[in-house]
Every structure is written in structure tokens, then in C-alpha cells.
PDB file of N, CA and C in Angstrom:
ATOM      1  N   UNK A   1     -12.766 -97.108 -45.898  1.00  0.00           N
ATOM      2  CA  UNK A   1     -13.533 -98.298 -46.101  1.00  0.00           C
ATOM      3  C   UNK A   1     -14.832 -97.989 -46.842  1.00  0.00           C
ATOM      4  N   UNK A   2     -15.225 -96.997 -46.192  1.00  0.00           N
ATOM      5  CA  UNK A   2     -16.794 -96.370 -46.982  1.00  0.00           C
ATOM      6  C   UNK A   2     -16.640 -95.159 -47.993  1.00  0.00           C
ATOM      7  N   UNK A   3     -17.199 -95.144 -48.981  1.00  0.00           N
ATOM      8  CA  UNK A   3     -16.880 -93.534 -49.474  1.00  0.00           C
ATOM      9  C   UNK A   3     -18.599 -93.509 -49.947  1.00  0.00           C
ATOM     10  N   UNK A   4     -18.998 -92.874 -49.028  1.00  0.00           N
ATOM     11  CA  UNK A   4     -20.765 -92.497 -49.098  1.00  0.00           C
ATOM     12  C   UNK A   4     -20.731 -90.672 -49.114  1.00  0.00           C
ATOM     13  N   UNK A   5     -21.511 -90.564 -50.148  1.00  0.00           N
ATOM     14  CA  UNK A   5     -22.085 -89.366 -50.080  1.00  0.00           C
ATOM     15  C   UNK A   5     -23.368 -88.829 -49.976  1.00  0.00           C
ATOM     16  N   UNK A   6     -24.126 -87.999 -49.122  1.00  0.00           N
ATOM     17  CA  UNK A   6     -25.073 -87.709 -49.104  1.00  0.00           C
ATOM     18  C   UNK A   6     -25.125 -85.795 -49.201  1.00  0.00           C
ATOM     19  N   UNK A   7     -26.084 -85.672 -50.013  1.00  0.00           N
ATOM     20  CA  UNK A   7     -26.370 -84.379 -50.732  1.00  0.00           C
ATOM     21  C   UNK A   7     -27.713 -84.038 -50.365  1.00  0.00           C
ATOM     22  N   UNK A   8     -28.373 -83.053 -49.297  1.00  0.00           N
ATOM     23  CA  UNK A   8     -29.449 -82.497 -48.783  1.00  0.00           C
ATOM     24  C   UNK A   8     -29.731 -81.388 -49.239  1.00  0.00           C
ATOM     25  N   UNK A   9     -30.463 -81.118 -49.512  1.00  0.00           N
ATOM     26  CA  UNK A   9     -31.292 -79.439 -49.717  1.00  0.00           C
ATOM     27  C   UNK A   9     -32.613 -79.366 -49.269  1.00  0.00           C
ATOM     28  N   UNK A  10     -32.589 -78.207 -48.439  1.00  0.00           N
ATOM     29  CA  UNK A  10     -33.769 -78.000 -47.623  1.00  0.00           C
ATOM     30  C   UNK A  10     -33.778 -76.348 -48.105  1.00  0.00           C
ATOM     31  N   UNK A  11     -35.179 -76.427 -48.763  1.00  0.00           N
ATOM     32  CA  UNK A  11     -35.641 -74.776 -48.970  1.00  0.00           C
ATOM     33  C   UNK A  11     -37.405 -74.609 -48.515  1.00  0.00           C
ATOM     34  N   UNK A  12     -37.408 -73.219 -48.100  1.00  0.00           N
ATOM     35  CA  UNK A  12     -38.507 -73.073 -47.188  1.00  0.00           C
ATOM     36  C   UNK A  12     -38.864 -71.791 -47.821  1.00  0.00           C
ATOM     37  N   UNK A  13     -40.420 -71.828 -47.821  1.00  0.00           N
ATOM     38  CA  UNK A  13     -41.150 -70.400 -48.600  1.00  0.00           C
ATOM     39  C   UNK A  13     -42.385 -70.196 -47.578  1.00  0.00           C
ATOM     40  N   UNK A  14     -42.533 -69.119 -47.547  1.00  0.00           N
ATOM     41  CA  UNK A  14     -43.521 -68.646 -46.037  1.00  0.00           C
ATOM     42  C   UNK A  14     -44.181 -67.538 -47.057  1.00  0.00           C
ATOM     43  N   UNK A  15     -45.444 -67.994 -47.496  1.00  0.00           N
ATOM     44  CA  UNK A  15     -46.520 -66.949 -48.143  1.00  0.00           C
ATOM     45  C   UNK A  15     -46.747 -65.889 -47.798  1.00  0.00           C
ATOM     46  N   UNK A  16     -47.669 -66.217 -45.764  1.00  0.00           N
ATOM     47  CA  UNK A  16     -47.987 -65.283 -45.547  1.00  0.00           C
ATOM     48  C   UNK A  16     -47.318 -65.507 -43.870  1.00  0.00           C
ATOM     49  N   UNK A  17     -48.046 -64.794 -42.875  1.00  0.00           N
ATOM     50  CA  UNK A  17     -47.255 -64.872 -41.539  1.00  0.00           C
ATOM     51  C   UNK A  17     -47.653 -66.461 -41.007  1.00  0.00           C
ATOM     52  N   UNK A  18     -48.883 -67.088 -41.752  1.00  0.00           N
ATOM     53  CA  UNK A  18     -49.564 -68.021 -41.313  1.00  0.00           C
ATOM     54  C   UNK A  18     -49.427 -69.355 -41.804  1.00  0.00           C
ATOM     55  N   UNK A  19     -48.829 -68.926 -43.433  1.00  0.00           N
ATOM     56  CA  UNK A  19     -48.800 -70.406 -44.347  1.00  0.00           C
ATOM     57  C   UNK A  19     -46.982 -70.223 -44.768  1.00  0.00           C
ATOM     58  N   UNK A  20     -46.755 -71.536 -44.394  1.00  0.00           N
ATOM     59  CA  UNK A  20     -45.049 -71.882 -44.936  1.00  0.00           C
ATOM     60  C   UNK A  20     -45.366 -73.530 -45.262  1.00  0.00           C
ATOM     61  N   UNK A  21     -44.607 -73.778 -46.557  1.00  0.00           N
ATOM     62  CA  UNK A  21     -44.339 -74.355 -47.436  1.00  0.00           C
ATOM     63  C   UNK A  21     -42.514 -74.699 -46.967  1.00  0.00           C
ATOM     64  N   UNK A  22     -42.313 -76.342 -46.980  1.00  0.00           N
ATOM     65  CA  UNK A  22     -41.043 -76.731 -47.075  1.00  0.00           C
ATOM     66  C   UNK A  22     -40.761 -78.014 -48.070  1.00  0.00           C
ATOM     67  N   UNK A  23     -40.044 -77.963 -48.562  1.00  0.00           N
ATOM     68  CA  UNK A  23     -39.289 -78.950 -49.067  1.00  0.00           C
ATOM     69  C   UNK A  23     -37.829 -79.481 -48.772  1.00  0.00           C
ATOM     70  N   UNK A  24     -37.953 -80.580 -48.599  1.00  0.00           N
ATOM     71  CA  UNK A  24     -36.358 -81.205 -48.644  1.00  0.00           C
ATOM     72  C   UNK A  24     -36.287 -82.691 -49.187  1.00  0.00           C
ATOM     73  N   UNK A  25     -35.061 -82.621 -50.278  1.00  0.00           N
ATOM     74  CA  UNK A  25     -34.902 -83.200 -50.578  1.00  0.00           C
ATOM     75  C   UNK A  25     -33.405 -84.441 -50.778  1.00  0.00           C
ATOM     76  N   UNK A  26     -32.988 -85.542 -50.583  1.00  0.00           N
ATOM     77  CA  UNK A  26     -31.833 -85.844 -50.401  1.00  0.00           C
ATOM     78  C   UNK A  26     -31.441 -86.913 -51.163  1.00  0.00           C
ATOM     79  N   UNK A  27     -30.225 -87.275 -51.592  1.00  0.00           N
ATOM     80  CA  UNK A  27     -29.524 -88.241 -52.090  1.00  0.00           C
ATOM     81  C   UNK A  27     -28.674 -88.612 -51.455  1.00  0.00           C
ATOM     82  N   UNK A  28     -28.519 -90.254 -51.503  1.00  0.00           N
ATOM     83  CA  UNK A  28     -27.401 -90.830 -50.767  1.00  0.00           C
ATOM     84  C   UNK A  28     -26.727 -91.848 -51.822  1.00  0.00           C
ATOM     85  N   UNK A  29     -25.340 -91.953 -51.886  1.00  0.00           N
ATOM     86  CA  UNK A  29     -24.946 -92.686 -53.095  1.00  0.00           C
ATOM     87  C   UNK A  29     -24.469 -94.345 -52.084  1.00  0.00           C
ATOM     88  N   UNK A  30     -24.920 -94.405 -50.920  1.00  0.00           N
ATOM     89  CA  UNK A  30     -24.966 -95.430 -49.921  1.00  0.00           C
ATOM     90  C   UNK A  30     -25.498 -96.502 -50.580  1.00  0.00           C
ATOM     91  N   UNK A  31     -26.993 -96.010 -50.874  1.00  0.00           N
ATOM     92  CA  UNK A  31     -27.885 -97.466 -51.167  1.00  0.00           C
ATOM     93  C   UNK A  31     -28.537 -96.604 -52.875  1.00  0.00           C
ATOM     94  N   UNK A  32     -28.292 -95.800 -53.065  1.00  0.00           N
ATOM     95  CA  UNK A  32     -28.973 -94.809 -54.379  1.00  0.00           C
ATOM     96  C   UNK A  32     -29.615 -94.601 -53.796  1.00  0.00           C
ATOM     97  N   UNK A  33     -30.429 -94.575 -53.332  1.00  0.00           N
ATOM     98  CA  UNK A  33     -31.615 -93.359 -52.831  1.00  0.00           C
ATOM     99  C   UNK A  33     -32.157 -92.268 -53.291  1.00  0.00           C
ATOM    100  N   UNK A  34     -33.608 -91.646 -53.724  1.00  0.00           N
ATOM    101  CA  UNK A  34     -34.038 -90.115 -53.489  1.00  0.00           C
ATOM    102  C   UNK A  34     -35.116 -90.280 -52.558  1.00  0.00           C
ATOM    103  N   UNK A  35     -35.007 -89.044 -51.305  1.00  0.00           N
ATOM    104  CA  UNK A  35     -36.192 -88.565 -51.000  1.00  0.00           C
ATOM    105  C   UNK A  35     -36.538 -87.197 -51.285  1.00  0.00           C
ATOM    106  N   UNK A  36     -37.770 -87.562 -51.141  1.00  0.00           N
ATOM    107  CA  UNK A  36     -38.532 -86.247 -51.412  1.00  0.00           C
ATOM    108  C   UNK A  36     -39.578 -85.619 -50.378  1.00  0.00           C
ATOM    109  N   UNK A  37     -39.836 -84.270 -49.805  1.00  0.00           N
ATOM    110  CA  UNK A  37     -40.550 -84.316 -48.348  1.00  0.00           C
ATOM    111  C   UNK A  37     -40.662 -82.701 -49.096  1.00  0.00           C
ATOM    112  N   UNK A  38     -42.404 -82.848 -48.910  1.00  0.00           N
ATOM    113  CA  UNK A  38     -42.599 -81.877 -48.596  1.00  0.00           C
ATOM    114  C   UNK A  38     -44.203 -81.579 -47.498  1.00  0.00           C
ATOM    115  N   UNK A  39     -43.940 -80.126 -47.015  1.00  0.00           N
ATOM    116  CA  UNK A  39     -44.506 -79.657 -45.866  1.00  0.00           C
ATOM    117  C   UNK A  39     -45.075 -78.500 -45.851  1.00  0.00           C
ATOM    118  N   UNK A  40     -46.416 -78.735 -46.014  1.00  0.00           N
ATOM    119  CA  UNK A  40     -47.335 -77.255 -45.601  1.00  0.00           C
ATOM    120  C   UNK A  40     -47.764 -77.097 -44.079  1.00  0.00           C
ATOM    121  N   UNK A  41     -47.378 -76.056 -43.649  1.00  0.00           N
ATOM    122  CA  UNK A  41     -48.039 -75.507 -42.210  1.00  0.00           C
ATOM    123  C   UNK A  41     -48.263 -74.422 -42.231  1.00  0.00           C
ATOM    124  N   UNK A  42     -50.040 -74.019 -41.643  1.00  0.00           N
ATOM    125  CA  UNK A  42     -50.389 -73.110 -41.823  1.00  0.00           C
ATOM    126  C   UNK A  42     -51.057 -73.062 -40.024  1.00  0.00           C
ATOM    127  N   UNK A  43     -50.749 -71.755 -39.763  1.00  0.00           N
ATOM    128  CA  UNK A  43     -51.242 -71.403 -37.917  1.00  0.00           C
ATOM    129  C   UNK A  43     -51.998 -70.807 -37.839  1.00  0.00           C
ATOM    130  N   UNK A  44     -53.078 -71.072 -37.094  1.00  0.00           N
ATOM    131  CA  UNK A  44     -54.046 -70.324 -36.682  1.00  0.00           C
ATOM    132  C   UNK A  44     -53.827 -69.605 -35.640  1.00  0.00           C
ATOM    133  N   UNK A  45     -53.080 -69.673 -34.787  1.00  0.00           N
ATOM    134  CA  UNK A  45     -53.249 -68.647 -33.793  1.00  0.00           C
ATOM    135  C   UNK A  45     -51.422 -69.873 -32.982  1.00  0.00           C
ATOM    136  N   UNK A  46     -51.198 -68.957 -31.679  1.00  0.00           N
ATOM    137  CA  UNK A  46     -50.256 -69.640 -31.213  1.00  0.00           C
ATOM    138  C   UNK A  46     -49.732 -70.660 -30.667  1.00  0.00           C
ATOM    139  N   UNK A  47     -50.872 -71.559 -30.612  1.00  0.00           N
ATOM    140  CA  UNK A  47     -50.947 -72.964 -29.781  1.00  0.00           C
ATOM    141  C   UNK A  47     -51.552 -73.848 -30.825  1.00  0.00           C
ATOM    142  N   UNK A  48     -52.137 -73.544 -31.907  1.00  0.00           N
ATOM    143  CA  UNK A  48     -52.901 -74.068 -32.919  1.00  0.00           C
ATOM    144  C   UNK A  48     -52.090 -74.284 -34.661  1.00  0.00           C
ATOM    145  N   UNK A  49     -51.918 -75.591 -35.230  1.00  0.00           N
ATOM    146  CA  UNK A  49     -51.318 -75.253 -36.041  1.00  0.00           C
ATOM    147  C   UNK A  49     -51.694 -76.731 -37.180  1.00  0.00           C
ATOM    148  N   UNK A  50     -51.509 -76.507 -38.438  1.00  0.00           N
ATOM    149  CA  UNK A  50     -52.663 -77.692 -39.302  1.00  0.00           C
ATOM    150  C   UNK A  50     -51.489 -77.809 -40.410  1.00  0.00           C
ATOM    151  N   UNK A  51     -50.474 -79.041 -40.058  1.00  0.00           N
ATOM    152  CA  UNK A  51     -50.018 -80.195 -41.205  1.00  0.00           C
ATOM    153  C   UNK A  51     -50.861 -80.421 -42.073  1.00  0.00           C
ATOM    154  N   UNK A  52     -50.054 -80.795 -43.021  1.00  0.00           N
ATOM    155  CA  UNK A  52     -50.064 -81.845 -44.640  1.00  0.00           C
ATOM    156  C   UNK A  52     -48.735 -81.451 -45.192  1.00  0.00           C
ATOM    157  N   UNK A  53     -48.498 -83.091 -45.358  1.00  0.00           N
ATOM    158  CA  UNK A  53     -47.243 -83.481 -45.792  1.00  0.00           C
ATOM    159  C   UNK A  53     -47.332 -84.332 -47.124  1.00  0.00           C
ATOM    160  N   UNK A  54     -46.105 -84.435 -47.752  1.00  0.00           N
ATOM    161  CA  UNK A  54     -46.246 -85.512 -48.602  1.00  0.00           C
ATOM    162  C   UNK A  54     -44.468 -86.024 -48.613  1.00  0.00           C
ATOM    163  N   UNK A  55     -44.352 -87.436 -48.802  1.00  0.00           N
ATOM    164  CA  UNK A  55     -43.001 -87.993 -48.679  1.00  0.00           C
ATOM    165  C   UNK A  55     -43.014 -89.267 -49.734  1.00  0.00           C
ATOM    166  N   UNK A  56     -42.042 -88.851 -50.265  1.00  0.00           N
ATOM    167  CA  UNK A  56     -41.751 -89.770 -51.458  1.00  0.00           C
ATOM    168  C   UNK A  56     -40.268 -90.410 -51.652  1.00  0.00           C
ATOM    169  N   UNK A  57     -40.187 -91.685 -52.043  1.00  0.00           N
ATOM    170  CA  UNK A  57     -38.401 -92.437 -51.704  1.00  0.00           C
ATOM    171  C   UNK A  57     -38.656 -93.379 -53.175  1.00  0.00           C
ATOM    172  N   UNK A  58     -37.539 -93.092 -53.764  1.00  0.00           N
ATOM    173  CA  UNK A  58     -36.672 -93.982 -54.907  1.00  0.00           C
ATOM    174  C   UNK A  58     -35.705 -94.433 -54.653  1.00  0.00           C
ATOM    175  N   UNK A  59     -35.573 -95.345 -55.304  1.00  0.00           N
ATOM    176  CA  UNK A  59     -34.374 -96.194 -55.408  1.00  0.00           C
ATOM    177  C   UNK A  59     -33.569 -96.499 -56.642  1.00  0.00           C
ATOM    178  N   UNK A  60     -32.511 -96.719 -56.704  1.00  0.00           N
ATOM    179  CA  UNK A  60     -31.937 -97.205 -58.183  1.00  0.00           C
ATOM    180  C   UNK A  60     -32.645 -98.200 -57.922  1.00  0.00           C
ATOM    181  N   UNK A  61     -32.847 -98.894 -59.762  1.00  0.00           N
ATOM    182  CA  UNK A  61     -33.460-100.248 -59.914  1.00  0.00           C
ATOM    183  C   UNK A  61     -32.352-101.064 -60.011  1.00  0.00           C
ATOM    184  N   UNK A  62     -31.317-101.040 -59.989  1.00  0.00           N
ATOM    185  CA  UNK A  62     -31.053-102.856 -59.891  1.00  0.00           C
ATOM    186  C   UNK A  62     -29.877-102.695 -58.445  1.00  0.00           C
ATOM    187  N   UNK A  63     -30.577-101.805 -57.925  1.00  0.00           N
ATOM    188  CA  UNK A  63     -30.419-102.429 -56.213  1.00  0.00           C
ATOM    189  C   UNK A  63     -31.492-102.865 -55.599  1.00  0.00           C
ATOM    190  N   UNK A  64     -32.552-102.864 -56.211  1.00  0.00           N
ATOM    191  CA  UNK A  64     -33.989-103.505 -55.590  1.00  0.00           C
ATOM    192  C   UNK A  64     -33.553-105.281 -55.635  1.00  0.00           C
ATOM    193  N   UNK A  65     -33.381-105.344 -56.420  1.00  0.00           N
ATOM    194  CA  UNK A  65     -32.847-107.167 -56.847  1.00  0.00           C
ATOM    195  C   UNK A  65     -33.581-107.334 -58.392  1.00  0.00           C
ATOM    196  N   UNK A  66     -33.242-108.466 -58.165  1.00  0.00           N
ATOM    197  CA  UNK A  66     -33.842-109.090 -59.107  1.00  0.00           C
ATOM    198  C   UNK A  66     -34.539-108.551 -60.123  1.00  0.00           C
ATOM    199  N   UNK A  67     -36.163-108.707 -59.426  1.00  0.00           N
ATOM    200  CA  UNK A  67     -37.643-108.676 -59.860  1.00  0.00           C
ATOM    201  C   UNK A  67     -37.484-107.017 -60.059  1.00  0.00           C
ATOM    202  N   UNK A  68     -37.180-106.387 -61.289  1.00  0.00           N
ATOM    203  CA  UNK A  68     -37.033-105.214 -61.333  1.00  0.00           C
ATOM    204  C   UNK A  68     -38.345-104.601 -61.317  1.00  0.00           C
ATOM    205  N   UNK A  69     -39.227-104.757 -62.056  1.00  0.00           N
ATOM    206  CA  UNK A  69     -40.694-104.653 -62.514  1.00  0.00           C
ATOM    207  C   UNK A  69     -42.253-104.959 -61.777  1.00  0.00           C
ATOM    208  N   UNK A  70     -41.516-105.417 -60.728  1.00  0.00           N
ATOM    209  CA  UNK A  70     -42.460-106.147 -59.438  1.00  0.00           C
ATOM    210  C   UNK A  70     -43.454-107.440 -59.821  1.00  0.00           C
ATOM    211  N   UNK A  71     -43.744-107.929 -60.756  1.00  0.00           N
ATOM    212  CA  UNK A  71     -44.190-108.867 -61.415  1.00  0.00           C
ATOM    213  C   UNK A  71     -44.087-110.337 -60.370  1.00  0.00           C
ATOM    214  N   UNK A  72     -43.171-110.162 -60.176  1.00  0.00           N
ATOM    215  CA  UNK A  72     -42.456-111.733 -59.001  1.00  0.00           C
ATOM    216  C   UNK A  72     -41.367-112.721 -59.629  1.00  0.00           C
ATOM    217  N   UNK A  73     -41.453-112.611 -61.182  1.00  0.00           N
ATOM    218  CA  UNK A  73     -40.762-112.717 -61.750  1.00  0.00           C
ATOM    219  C   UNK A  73     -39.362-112.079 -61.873  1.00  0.00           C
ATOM    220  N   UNK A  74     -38.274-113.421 -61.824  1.00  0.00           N
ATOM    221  CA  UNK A  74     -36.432-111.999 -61.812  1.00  0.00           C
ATOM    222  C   UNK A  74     -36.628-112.118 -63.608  1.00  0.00           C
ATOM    223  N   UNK A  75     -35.694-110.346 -63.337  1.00  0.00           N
ATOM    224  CA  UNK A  75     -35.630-110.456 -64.852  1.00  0.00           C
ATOM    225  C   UNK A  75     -34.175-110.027 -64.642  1.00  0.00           C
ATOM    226  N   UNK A  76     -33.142-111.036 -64.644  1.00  0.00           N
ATOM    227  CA  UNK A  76     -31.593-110.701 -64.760  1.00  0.00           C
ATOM    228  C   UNK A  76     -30.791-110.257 -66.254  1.00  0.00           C
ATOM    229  N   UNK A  77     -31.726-110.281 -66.931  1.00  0.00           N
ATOM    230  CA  UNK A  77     -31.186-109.290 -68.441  1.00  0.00           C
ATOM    231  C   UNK A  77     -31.912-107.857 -68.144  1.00  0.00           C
ATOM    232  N   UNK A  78     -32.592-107.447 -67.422  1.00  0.00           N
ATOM    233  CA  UNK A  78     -33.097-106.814 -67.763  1.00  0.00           C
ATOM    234  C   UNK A  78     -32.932-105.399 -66.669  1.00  0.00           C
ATOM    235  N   UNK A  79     -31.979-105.111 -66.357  1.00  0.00           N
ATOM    236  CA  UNK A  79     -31.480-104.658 -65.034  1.00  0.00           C
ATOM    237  C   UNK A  79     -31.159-102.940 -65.806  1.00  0.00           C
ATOM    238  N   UNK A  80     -31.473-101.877 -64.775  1.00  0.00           N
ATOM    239  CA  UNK A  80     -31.657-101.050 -65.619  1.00  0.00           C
ATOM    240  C   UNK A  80     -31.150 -99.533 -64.427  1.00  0.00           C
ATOM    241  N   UNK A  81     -31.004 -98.230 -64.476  1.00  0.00           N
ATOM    242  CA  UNK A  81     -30.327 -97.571 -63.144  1.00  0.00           C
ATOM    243  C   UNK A  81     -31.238 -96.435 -63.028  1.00  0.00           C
ATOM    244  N   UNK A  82     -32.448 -97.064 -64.042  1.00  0.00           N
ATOM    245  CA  UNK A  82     -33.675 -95.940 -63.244  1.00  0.00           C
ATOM    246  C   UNK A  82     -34.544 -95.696 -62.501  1.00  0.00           C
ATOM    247  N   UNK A  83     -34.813 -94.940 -61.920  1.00  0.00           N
ATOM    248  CA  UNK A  83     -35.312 -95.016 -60.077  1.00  0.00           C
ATOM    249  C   UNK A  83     -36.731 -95.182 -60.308  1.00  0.00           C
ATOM    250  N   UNK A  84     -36.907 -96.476 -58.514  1.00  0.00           N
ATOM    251  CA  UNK A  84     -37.969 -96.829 -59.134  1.00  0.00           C
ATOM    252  C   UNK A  84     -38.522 -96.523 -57.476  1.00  0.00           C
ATOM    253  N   UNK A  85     -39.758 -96.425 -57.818  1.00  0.00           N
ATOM    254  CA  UNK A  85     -40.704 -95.965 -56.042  1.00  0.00           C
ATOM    255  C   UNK A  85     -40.634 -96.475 -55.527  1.00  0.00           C
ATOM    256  N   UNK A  86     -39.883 -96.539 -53.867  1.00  0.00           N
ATOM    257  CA  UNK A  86     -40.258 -97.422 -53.022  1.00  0.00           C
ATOM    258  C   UNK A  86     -41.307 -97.235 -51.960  1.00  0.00           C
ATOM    259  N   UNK A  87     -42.028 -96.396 -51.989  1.00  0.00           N
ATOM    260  CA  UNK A  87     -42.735 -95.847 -50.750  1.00  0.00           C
ATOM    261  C   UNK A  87     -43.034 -94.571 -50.850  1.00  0.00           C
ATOM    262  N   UNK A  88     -44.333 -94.063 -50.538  1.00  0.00           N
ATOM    263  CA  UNK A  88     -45.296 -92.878 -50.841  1.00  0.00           C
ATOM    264  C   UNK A  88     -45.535 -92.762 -49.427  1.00  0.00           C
ATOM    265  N   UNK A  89     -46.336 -91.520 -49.104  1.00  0.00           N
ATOM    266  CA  UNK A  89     -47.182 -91.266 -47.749  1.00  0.00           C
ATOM    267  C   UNK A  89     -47.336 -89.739 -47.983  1.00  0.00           C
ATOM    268  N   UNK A  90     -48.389 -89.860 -47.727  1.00  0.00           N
ATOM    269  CA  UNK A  90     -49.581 -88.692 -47.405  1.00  0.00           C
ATOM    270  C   UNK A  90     -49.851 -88.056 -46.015  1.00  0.00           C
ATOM    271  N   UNK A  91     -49.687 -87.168 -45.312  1.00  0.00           N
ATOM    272  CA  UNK A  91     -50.226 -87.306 -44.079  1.00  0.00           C
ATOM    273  C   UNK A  91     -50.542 -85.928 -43.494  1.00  0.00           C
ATOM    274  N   UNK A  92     -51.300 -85.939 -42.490  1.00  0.00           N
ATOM    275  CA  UNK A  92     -52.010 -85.033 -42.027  1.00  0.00           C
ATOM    276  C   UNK A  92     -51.469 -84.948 -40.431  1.00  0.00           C
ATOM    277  N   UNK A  93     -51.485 -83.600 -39.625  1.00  0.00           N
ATOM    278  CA  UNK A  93     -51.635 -83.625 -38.452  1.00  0.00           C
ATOM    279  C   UNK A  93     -51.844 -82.193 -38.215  1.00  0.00           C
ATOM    280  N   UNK A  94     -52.965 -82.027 -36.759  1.00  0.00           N
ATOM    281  CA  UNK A  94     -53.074 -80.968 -36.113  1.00  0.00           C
ATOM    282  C   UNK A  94     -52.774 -81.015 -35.172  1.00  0.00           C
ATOM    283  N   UNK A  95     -52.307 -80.041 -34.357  1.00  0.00           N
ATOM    284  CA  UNK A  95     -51.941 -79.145 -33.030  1.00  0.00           C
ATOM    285  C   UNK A  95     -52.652 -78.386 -32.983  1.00  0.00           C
ATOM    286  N   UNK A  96     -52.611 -78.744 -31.418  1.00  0.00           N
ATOM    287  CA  UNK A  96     -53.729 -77.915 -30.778  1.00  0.00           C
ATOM    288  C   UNK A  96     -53.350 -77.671 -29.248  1.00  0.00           C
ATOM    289  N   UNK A  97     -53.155 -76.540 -28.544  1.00  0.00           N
ATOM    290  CA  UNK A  97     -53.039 -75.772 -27.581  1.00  0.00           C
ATOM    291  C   UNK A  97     -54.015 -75.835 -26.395  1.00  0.00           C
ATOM    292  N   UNK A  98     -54.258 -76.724 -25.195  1.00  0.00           N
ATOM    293  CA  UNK A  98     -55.319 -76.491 -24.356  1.00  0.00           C
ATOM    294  C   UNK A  98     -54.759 -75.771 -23.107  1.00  0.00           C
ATOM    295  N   UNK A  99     -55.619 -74.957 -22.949  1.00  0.00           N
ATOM    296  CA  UNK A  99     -55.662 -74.201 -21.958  1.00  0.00           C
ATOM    297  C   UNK A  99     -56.066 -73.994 -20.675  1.00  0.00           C
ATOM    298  N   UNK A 100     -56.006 -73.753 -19.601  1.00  0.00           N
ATOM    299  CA  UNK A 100     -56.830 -74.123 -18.214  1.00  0.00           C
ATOM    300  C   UNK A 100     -56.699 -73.141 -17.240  1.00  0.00           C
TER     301      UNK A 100
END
């Protein structure tokens, strides 16, 4: 009934004992889709540890609908299969280890 494919790659690079670097990235031929993810973590010690990320998602354009161009306007001649951004994010987080 379905014939979906999804294609992942996840590769990981570790500088030093403290800083690692990841990426992964995936396609799904479900909805078109790309994501994109990547991940710095760097540790300070064993309970302590300092995120930043970044995550990024495309889409084919004429599965968005219509309004290819975001305008608000449909443009139904104008329909096209190159990926267009749906969503960004930036983000940060620390860990932290308390002790007692």
C-alpha cells in the first residue's frame, strides 16, 4: 500500500576527549523531506556538559501547496520540485551535575 523510503546518515567527529561534533542527516520520500541536525558537545568534567545545536527541514515545493513563494498568493503555474525551508532552530543547553 505504502512504498516510503527513508535514507539516514549519522556521522560523528570527536576533536578532542572533550569536544564531539555530530551530524545527521535524513530523507524521506513519504512527504519529500530533508533534515539536517547538527551537534556540538563539549564536557567539562563528568557531570558537566555544554550543547549547541542547529536543525534545519526542507521540503519539496509543490507539496507545500499552492502559495509556493509564501506571498499568500497560489501560484498554480508555477509549481516547481525545489526544496524549500520549512523550519530552522538554533539551540543551546547545559548540564550540570549537583552534588551533596
Amino acid at each position: 500500500m505504502f512504498n516510503v523510503k527513508i535514507v539516514r546518515a549519522q556521522s560523528t567527529y570527536q576533536f578532542t576527549d572533550r569536544l564531539l561534533l555530530r551530524n545527521i542527516t535524513e530523507f524521506s520520500t513519504f512527504d519529500d523531506t530533508v533534515d539536517l541536525n547538527l551537534l556540538v558537545t563539549y564536557r567539562v568534567n563528568v557531570g558537566t556538559v555544554f550543547y549547541g545545536g542547529y536543525d534545519d527541514h526542507y521540503q519539496q515545493a509543490d507539496r507545500l501547496g499552492n502559495d509556493v513563494d509564501g506571498d499568500g498568493i497560489d501560484d498554480p503555474f508555477l509549481l516547481t520540485q525545489d526544496f524549500r525551508r520549512t523550519n530552522r532552530a538554533v539551540f543551546m543547553k547545559v548540564q550540570y551535575l549537583f552534588r551533596y
